[in-house]
PDB file of N, CA and C in Angstrom:
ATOM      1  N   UNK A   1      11.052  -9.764  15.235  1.00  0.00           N
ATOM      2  CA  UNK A   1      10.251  -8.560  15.269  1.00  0.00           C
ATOM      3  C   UNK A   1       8.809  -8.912  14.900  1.00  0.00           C
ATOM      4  N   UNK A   2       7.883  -7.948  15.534  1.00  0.00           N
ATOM      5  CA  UNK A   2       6.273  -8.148  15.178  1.00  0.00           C
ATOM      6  C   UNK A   2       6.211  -8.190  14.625  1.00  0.00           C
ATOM      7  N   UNK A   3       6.078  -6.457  14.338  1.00  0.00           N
ATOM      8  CA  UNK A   3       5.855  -5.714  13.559  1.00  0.00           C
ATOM      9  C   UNK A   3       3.674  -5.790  12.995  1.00  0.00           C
ATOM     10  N   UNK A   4       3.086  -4.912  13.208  1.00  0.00           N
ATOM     11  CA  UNK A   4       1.940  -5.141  13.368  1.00  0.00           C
ATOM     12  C   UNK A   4       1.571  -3.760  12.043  1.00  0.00           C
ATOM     13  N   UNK A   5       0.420  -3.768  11.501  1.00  0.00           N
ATOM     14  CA  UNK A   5      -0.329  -2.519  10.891  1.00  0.00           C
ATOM     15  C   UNK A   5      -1.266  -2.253  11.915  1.00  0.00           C
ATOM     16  N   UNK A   6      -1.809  -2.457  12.558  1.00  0.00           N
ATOM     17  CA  UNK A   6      -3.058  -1.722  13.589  1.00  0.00           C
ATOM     18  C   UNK A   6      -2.270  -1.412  14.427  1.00  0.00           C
ATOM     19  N   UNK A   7      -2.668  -0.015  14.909  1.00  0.00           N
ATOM     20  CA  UNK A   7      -1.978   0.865  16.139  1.00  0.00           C
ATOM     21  C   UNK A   7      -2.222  -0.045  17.361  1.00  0.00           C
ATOM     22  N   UNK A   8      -1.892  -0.237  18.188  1.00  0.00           N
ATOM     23  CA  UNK A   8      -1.831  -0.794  19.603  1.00  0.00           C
ATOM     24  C   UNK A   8      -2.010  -0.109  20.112  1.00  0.00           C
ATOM     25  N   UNK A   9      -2.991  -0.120  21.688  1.00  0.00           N
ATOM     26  CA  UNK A   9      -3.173   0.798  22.805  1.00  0.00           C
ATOM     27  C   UNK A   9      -2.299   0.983  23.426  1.00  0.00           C
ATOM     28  N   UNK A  10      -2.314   2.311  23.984  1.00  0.00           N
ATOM     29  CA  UNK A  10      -1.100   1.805  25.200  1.00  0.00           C
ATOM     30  C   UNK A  10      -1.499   1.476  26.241  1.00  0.00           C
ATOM     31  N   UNK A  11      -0.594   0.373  26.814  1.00  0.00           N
ATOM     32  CA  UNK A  11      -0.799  -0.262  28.008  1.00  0.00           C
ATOM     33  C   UNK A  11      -1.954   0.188  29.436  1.00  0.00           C
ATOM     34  N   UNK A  12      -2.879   0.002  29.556  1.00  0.00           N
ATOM     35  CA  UNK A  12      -3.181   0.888  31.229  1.00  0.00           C
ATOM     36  C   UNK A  12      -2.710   0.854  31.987  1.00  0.00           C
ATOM     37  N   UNK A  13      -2.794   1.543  32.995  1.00  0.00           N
ATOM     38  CA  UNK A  13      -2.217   1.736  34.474  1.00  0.00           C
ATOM     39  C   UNK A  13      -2.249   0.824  35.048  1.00  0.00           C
ATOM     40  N   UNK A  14      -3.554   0.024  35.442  1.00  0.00           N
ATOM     41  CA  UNK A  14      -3.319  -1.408  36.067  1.00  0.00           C
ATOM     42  C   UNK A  14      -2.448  -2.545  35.175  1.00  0.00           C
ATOM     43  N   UNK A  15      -2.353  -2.479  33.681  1.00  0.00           N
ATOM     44  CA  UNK A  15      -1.247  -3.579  33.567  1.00  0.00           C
ATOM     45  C   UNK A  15      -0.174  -3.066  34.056  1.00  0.00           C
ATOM     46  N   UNK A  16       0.513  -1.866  33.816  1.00  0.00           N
ATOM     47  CA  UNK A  16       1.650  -1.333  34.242  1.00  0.00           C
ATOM     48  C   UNK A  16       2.104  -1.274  35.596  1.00  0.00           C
ATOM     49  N   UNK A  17       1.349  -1.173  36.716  1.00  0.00           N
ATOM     50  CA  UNK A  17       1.263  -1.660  38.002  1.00  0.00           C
ATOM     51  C   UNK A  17       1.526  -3.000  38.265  1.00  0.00           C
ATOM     52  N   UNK A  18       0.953  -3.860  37.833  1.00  0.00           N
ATOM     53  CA  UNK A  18       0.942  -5.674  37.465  1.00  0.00           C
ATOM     54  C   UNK A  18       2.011  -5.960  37.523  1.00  0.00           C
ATOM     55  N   UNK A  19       2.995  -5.504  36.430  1.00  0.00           N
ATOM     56  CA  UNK A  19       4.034  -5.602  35.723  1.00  0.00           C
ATOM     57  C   UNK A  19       5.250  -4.921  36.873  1.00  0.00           C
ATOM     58  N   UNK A  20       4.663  -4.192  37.695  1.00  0.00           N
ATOM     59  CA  UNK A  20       5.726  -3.706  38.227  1.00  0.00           C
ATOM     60  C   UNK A  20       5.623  -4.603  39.730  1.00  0.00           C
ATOM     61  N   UNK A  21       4.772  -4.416  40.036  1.00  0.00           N
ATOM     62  CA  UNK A  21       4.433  -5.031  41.263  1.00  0.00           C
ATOM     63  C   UNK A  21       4.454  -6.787  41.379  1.00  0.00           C
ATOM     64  N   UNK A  22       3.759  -7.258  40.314  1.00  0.00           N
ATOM     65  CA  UNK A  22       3.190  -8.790  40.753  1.00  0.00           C
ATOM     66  C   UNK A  22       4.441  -9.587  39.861  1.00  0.00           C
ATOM     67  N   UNK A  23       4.878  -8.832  39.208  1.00  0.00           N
ATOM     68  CA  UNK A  23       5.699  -9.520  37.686  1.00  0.00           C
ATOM     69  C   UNK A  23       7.022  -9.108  38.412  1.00  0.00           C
ATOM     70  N   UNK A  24       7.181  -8.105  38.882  1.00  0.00           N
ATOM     71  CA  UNK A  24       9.103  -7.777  39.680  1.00  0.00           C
ATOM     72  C   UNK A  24       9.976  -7.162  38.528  1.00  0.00           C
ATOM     73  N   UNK A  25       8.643  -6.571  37.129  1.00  0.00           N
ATOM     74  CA  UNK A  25       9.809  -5.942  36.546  1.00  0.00           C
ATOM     75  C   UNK A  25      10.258  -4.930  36.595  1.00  0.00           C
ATOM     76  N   UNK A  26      11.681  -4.413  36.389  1.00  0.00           N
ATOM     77  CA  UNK A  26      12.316  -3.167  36.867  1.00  0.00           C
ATOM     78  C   UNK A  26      11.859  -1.895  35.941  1.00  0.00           C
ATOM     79  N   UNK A  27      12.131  -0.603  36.520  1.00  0.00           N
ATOM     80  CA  UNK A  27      11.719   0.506  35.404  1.00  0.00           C
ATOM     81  C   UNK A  27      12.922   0.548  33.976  1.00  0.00           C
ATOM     82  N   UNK A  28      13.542  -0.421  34.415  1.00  0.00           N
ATOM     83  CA  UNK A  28      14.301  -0.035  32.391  1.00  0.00           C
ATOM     84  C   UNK A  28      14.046  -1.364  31.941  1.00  0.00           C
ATOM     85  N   UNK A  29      13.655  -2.570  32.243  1.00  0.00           N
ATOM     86  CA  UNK A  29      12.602  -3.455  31.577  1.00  0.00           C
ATOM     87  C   UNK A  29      11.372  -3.159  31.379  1.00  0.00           C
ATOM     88  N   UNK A  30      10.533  -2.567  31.763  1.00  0.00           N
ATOM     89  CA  UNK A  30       9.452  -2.091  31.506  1.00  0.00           C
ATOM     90  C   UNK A  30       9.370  -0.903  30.586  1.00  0.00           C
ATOM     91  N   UNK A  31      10.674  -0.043  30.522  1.00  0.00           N
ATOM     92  CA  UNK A  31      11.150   1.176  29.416  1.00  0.00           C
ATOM     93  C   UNK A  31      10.985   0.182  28.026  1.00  0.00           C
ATOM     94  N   UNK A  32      12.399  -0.516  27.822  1.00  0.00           N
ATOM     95  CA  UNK A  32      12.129  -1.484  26.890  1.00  0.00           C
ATOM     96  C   UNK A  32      11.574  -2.347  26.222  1.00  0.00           C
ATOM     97  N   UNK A  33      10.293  -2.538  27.162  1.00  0.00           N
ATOM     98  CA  UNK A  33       9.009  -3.210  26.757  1.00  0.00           C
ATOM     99  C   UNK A  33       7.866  -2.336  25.739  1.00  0.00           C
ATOM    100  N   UNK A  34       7.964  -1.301  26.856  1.00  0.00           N
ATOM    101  CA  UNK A  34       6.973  -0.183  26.332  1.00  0.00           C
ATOM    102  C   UNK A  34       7.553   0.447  25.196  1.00  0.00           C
ATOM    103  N   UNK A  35       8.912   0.831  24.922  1.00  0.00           N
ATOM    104  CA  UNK A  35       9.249   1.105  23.871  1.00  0.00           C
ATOM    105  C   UNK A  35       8.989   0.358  22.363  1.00  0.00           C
ATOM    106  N   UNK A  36       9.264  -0.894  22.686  1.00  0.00           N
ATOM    107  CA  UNK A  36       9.804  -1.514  22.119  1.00  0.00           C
ATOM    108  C   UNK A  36       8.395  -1.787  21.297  1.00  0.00           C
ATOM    109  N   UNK A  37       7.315  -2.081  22.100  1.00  0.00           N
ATOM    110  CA  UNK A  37       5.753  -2.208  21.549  1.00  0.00           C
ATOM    111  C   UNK A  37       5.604  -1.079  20.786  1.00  0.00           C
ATOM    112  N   UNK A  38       5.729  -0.014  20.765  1.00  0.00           N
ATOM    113  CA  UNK A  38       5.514   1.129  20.289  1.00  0.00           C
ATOM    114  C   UNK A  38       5.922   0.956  19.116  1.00  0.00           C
ATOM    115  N   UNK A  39       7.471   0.820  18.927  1.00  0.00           N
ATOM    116  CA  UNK A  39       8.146   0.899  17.671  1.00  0.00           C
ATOM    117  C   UNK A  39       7.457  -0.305  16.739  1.00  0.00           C
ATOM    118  N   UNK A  40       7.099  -1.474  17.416  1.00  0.00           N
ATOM    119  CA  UNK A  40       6.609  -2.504  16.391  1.00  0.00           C
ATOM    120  C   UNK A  40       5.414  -2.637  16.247  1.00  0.00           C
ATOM    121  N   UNK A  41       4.490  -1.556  16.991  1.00  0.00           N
ATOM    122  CA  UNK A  41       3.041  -2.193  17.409  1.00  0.00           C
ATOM    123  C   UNK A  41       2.414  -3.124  16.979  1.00  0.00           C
ATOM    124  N   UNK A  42       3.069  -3.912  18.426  1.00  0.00           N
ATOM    125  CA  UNK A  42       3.104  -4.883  19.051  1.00  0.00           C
ATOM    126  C   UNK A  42       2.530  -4.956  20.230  1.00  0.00           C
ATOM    127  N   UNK A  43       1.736  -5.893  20.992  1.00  0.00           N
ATOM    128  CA  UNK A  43       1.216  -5.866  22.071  1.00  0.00           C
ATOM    129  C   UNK A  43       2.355  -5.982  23.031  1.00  0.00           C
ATOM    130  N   UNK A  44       2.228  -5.606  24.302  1.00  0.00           N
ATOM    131  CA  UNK A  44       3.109  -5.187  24.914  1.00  0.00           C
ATOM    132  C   UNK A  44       3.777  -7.085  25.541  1.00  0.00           C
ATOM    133  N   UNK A  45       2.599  -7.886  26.129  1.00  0.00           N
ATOM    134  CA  UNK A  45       3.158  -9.019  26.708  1.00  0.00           C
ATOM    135  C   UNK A  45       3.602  -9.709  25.877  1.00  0.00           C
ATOM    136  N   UNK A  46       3.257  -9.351  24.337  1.00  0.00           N
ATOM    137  CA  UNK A  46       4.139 -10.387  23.376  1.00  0.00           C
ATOM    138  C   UNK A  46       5.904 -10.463  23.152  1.00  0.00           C
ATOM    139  N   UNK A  47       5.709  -8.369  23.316  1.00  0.00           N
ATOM    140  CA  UNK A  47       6.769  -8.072  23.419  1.00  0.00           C
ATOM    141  C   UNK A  47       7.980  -8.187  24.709  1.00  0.00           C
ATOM    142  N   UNK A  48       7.592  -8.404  25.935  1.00  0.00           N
ATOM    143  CA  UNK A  48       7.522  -9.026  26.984  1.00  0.00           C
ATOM    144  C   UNK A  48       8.254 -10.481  26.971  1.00  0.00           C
ATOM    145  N   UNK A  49       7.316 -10.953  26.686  1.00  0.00           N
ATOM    146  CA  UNK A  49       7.893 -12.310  26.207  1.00  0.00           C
ATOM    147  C   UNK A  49       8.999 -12.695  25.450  1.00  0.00           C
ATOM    148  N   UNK A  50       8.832 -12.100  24.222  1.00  0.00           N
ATOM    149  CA  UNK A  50      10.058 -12.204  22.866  1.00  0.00           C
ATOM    150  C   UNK A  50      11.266 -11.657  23.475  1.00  0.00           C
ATOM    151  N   UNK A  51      11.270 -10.980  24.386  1.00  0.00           N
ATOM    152  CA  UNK A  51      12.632 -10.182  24.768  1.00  0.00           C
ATOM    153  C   UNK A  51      13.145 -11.330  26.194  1.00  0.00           C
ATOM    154  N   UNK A  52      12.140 -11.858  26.429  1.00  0.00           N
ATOM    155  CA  UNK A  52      12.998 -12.921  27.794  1.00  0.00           C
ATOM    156  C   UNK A  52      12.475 -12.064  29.298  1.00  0.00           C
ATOM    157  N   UNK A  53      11.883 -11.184  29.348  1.00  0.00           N
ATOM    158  CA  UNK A  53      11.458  -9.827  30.351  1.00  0.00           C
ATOM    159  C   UNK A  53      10.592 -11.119  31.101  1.00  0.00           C
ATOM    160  N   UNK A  54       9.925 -11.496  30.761  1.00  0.00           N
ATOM    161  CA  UNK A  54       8.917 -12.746  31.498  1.00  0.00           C
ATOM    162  C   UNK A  54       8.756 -14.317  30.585  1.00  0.00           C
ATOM    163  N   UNK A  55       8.396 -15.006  31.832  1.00  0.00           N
ATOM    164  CA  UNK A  55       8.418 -16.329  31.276  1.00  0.00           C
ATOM    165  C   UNK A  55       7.038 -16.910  30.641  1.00  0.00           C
ATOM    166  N   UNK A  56       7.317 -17.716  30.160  1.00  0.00           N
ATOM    167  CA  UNK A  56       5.908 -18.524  29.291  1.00  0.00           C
ATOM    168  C   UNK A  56       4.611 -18.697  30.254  1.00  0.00           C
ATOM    169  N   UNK A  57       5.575 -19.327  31.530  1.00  0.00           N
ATOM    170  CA  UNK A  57       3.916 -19.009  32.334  1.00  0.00           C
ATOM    171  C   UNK A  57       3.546 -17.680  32.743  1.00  0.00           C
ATOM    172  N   UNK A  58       3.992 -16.491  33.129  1.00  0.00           N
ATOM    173  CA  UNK A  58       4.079 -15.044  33.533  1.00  0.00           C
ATOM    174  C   UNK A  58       2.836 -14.603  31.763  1.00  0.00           C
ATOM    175  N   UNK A  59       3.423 -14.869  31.186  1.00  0.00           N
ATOM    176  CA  UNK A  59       3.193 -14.368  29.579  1.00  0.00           C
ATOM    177  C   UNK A  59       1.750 -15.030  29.768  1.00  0.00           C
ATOM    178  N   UNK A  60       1.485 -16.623  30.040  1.00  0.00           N
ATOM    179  CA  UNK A  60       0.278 -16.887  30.323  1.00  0.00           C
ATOM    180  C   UNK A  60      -0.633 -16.330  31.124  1.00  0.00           C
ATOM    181  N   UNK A  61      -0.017 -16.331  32.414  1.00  0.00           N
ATOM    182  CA  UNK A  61      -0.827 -15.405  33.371  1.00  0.00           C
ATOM    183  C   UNK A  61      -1.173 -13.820  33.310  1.00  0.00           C
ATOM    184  N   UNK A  62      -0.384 -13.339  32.247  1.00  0.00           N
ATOM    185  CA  UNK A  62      -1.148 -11.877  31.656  1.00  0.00           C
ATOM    186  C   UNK A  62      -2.242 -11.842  30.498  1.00  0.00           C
ATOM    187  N   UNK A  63      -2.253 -12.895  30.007  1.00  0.00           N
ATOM    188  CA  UNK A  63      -3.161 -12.701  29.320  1.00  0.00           C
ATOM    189  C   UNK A  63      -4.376 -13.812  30.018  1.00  0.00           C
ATOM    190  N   UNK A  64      -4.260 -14.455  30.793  1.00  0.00           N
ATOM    191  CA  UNK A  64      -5.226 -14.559  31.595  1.00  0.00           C
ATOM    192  C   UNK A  64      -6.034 -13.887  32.606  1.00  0.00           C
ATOM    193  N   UNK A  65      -5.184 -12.881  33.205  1.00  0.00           N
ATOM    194  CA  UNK A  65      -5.785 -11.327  33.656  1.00  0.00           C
ATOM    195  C   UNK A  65      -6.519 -10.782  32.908  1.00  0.00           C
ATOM    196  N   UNK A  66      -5.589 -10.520  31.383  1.00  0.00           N
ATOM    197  CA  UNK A  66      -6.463  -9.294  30.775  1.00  0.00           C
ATOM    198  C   UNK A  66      -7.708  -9.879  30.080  1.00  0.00           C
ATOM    199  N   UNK A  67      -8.079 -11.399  29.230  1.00  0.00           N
ATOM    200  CA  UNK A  67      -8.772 -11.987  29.479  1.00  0.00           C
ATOM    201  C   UNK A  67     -10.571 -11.806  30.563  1.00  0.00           C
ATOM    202  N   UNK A  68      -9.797 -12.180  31.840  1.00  0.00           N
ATOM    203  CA  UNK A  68     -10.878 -11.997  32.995  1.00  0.00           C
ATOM    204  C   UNK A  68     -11.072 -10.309  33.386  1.00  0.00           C
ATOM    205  N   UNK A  69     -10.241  -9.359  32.752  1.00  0.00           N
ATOM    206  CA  UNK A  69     -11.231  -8.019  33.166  1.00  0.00           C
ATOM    207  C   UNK A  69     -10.057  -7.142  33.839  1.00  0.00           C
ATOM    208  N   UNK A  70      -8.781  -7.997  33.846  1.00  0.00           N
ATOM    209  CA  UNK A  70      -7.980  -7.006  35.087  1.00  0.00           C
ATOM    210  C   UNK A  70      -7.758  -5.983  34.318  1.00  0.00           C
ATOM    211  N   UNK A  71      -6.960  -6.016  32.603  1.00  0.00           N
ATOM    212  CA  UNK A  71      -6.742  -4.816  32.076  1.00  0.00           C
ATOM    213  C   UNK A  71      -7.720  -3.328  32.460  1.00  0.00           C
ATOM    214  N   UNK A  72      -9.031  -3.653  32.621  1.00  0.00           N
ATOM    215  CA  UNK A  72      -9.867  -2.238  32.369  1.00  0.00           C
ATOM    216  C   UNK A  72     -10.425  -1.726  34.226  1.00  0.00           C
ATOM    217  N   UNK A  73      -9.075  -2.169  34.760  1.00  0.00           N
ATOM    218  CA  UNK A  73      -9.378  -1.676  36.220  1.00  0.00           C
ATOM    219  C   UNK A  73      -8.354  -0.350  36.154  1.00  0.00           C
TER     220      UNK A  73
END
């Protein structure tokens, strides 16, 4: 578990699109992601990751998106 003290954003629309589209994850992996960040606020690709939902390079390549600007599209 994270478990974090600073509130976490929630996710935007373009990661959530990303995630559905470029990543192939399903809507009750992506339930469980998003939940799951919530309850620990936790960033969502960490949480992503820790659960097995995506792989080390996938996990890399999101935060290399959000990084270069994709998050705030």
């Amino acid at each position: 578990m994270v478990i974090s003290t600073a509130s976490q954003p929630p996710p935007s629309q373009a990661l959530v699109r990303l995630l559905r589209h470029q990543f192939g994850l399903s809507e009750s992996a992506l339930a469980l992601g998003l939940r799951q960040a919530q309850q620990e606020q936790a960033p969502l690709p960490v949480v992503l990751w820790r659960f097995g939902l995506i792989n080390l390079e996938q996990f890399d390549a999101l935060l290399t998106w959000q990084d270069t600007g994709g998050d705030q599209a």
